[in-house]
C-alpha atoms as a PDB file:
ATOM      1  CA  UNK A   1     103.854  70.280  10.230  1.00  0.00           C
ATOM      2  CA  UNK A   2     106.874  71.463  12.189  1.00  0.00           C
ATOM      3  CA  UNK A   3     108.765  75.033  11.822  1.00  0.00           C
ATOM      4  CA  UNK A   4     111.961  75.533  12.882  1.00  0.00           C
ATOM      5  CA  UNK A   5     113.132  79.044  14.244  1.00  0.00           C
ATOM      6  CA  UNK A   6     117.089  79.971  15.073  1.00  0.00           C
ATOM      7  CA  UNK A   7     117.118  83.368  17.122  1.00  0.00           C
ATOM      8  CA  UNK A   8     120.241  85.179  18.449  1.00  0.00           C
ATOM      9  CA  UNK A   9     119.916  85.724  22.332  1.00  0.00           C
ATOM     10  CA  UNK A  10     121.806  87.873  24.476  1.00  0.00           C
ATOM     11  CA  UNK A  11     123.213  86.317  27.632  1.00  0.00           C
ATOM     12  CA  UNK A  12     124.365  88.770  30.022  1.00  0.00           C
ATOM     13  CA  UNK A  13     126.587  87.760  33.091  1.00  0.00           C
ATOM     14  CA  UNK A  14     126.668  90.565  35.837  1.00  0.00           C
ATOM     15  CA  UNK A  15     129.801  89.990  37.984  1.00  0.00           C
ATOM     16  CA  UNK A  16     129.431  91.212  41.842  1.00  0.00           C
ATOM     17  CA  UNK A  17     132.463  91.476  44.728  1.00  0.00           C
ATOM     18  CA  UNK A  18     129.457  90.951  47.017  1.00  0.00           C
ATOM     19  CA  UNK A  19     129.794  87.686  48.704  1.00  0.00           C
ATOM     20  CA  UNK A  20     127.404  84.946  47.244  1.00  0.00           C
ATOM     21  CA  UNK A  21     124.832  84.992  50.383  1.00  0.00           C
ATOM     22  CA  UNK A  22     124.654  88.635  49.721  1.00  0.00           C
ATOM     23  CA  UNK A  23     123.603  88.570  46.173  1.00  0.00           C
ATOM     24  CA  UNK A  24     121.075  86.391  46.943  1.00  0.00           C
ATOM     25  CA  UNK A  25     119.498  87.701  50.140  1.00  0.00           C
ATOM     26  CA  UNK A  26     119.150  90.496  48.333  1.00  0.00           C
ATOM     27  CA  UNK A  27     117.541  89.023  45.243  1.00  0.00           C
ATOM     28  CA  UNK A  28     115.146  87.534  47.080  1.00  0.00           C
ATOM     29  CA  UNK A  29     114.559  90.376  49.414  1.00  0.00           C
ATOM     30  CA  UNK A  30     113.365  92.292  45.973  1.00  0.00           C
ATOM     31  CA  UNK A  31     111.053  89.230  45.210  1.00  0.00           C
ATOM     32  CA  UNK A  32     108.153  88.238  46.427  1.00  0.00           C
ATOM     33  CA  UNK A  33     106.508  84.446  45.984  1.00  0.00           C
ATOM     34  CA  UNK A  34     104.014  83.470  43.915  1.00  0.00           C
ATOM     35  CA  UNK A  35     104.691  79.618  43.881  1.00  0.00           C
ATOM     36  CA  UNK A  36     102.514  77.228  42.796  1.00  0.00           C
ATOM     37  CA  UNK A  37     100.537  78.382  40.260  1.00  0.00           C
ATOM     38  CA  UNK A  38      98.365  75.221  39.643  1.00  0.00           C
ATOM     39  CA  UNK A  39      97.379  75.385  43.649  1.00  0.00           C
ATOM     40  CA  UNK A  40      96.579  78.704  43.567  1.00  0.00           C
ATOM     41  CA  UNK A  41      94.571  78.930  40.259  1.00  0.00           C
ATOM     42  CA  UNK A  42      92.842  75.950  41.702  1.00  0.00           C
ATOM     43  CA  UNK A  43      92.098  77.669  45.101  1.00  0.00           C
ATOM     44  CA  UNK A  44      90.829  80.719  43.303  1.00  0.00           C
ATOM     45  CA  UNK A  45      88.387  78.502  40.922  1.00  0.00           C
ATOM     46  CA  UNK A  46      86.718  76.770  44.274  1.00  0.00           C
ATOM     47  CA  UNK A  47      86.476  79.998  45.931  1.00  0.00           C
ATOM     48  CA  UNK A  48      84.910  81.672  42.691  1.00  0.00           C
ATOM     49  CA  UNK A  49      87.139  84.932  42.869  1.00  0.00           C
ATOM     50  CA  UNK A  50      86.459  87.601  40.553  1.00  0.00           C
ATOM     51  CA  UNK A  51      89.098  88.521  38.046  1.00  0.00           C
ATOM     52  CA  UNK A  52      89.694  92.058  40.603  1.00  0.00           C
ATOM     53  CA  UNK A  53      90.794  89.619  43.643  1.00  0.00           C
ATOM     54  CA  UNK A  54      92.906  87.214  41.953  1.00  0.00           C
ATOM     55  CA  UNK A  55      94.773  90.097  40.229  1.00  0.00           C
ATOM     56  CA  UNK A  56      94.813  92.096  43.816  1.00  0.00           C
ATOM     57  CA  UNK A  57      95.890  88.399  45.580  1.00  0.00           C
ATOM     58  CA  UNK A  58      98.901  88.509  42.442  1.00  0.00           C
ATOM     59  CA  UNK A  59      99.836  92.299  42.962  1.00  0.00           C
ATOM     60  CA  UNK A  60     100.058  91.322  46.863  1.00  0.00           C
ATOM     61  CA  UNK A  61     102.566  88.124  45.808  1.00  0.00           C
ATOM     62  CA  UNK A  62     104.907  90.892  44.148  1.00  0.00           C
ATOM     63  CA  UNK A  63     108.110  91.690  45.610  1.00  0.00           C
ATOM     64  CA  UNK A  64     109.461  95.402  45.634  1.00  0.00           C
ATOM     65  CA  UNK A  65     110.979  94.590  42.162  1.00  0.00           C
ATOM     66  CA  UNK A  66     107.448  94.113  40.970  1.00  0.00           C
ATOM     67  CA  UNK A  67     108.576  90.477  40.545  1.00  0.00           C
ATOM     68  CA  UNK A  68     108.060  86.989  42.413  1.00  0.00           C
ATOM     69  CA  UNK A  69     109.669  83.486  42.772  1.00  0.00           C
ATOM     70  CA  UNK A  70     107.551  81.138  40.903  1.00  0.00           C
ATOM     71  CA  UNK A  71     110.247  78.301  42.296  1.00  0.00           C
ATOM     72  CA  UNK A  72     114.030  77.791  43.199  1.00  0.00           C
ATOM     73  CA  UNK A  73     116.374  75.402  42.317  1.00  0.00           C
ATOM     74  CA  UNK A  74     118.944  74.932  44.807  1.00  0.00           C
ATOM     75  CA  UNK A  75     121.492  73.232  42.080  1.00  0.00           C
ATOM     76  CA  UNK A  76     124.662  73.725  44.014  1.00  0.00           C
ATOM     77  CA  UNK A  77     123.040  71.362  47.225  1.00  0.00           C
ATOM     78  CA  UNK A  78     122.492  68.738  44.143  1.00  0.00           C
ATOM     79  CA  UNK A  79     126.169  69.118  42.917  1.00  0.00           C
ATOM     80  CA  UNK A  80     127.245  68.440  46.499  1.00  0.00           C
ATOM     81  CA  UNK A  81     125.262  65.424  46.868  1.00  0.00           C
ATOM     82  CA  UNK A  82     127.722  64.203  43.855  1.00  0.00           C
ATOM     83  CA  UNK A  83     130.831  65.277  45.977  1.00  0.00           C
ATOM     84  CA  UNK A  84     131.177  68.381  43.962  1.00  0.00           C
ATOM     85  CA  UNK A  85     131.469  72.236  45.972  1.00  0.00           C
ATOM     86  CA  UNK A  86     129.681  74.794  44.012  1.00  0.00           C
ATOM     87  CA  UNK A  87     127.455  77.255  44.846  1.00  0.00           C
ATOM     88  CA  UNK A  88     124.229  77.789  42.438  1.00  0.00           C
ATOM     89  CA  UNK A  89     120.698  78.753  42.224  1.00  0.00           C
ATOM     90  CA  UNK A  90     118.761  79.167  39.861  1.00  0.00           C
ATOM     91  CA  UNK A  91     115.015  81.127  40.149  1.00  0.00           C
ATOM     92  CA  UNK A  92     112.041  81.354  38.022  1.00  0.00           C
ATOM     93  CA  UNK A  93     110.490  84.514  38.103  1.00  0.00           C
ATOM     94  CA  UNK A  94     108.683  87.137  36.462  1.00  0.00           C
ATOM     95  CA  UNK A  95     105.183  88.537  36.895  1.00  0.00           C
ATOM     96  CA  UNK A  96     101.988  86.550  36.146  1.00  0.00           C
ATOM     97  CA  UNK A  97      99.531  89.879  35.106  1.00  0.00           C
ATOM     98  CA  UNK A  98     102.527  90.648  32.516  1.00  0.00           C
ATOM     99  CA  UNK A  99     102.886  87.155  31.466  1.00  0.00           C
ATOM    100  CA  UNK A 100      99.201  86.385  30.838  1.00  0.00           C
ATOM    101  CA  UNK A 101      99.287  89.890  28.919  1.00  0.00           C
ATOM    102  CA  UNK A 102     102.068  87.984  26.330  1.00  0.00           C
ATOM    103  CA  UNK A 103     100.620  84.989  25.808  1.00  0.00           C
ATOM    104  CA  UNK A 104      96.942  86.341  25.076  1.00  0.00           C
ATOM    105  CA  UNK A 105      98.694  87.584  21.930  1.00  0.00           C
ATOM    106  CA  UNK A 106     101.359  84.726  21.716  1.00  0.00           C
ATOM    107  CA  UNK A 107     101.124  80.949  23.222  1.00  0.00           C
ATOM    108  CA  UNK A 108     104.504  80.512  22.900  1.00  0.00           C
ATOM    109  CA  UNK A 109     105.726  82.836  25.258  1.00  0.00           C
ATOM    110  CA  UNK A 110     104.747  80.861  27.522  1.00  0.00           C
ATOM    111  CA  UNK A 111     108.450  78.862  27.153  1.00  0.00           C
ATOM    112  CA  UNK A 112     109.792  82.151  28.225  1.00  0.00           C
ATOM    113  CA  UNK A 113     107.771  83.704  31.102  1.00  0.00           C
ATOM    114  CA  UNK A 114     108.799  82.995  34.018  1.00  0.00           C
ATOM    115  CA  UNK A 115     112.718  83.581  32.829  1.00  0.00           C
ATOM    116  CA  UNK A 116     115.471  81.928  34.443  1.00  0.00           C
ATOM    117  CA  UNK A 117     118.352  83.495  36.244  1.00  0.00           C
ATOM    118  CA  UNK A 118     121.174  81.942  37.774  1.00  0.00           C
ATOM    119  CA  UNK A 119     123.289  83.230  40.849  1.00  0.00           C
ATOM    120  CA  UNK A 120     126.634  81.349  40.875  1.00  0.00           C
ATOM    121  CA  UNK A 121     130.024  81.446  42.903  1.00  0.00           C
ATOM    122  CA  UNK A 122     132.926  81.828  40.106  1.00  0.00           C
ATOM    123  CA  UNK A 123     136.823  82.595  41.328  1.00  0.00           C
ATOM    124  CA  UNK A 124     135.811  84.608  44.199  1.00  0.00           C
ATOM    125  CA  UNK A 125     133.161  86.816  42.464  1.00  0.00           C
ATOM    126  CA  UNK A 126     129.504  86.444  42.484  1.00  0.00           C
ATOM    127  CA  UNK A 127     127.996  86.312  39.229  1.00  0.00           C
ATOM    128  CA  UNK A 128     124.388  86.795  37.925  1.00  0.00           C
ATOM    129  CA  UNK A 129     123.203  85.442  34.908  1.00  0.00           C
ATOM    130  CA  UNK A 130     120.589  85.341  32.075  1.00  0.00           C
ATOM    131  CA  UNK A 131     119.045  85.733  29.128  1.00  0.00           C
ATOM    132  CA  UNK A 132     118.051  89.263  27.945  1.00  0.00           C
ATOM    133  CA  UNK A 133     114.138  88.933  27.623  1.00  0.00           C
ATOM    134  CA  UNK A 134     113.457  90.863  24.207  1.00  0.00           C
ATOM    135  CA  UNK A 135     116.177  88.966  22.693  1.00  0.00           C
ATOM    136  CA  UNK A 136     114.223  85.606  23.768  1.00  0.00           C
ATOM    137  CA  UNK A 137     110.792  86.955  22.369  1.00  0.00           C
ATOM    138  CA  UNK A 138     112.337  89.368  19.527  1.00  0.00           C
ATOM    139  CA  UNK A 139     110.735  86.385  17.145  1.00  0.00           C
ATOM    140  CA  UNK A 140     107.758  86.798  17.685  1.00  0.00           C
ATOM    141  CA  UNK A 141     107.677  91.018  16.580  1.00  0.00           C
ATOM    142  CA  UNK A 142     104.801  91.144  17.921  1.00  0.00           C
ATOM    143  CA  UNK A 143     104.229  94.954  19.791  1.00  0.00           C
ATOM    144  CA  UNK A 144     101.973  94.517  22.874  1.00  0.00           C
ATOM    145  CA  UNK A 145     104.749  91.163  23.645  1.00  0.00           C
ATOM    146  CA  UNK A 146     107.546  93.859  22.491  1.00  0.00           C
ATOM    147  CA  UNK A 147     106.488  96.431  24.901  1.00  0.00           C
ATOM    148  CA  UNK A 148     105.791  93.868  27.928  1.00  0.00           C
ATOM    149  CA  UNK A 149     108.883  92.179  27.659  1.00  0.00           C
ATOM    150  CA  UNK A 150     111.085  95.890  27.432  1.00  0.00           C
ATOM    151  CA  UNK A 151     109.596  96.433  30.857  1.00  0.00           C
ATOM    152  CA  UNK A 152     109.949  92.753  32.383  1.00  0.00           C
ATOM    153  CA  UNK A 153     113.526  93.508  31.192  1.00  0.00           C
ATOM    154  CA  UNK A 154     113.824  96.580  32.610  1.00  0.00           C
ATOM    155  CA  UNK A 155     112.632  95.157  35.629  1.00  0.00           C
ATOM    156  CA  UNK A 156     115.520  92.261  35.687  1.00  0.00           C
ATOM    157  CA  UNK A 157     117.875  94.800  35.185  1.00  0.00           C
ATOM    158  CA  UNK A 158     117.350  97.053  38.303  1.00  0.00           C
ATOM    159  CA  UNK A 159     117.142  93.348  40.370  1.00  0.00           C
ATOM    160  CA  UNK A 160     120.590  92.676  39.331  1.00  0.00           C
ATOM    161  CA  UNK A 161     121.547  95.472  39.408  1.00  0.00           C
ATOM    162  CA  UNK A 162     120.194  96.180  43.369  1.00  0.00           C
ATOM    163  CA  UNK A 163     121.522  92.841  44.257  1.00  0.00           C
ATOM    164  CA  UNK A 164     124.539  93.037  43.100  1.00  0.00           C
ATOM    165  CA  UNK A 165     125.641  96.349  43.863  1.00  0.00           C
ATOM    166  CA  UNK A 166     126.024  97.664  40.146  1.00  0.00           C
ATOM    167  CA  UNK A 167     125.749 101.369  40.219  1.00  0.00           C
ATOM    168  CA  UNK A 168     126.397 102.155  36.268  1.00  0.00           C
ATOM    169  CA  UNK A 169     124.256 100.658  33.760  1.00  0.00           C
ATOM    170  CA  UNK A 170     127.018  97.997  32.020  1.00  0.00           C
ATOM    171  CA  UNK A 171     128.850  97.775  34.785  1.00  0.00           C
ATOM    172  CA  UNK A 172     130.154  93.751  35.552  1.00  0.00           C
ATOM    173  CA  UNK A 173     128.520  93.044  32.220  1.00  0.00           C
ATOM    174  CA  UNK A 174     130.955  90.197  30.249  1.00  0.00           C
END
């Protein structure tokens, strides 16, 4: 059987007059690094951690944001490999102890979390983009996912908003 779903998501693009090496030193100042998951669950299962450590090893991987880098895609270093100048990254992040608290309740999350935002160069402006996190999970209506993914949000908000200098909620929003 196979069920299709359309859902309405809300891209927001925050533009910044902070130079491009700015916004993104300052991202990932905010972030912390939580990597590879599949080496670190693995590391934890040999050493038998208890459920306390691995979540106090996590809440140590946090960044001030109460966010990490699960990984980083340095796209504009591909595009110059094909002779094209651009400048974009794009990072995976998000919080594991929220995201595990999702998908208990609903696999699919699991598409969503970590989220993707991009960090791009665009006629002399820095620009910060994604997808507004209740607006990817809305179709689920689920509450405990609801209520998780209004705070991830929340979270994503004051990063971009730190990073790129955005003092006034909707501010550089297109």
């Amino acid at each position: 059987m196979r069920r299709t779903t359309s859902i309405n998501v809300e891209h927001i693009v925050v533009t910044s007059s902070r130079p491009y090496d700015e916004v993104k030193a300052s991202l990932e100042s905010q972030l912390g690094i939580i990597g590879n998951t599949d080496e670190l669950t693995q590391r934890w299962s040999m050493a038998r951690a208890s459920w306390e450590q691995i979540k106090q090893a996590i809440e140590q991987q946090l960044g001030t944001s109460g966010l990490s880098i699960f990984s980083k895609v340095e796209q504009g270093q591909l595009l110059s490999l094909a002779g094209k100048s651009a400048r974009v990254i794009q990072y995976a992040i998000g919080n594991p102890l929220l995201a595990i608290q999702m998908i208990e309740h609903v696999p699919e999350v699991a598409l969503y979390a970590p989220l993707r935002v991009a960090v791009y160069e665009s006629n002399d402006k820095t620009c910060v983009a994604y997808d507004r996190f209740t607006s990817l999970l809305a179709q689920h209506q689920h509450p405990q996912v609801n209520s998780i993914a209004q705070l991830v949000e929340q979270k994503v908000e004051e990063l971009v908003a730190q990073a790129t200098a955005q003092t006034k909620k909707g501010d550089g929003v297109m």
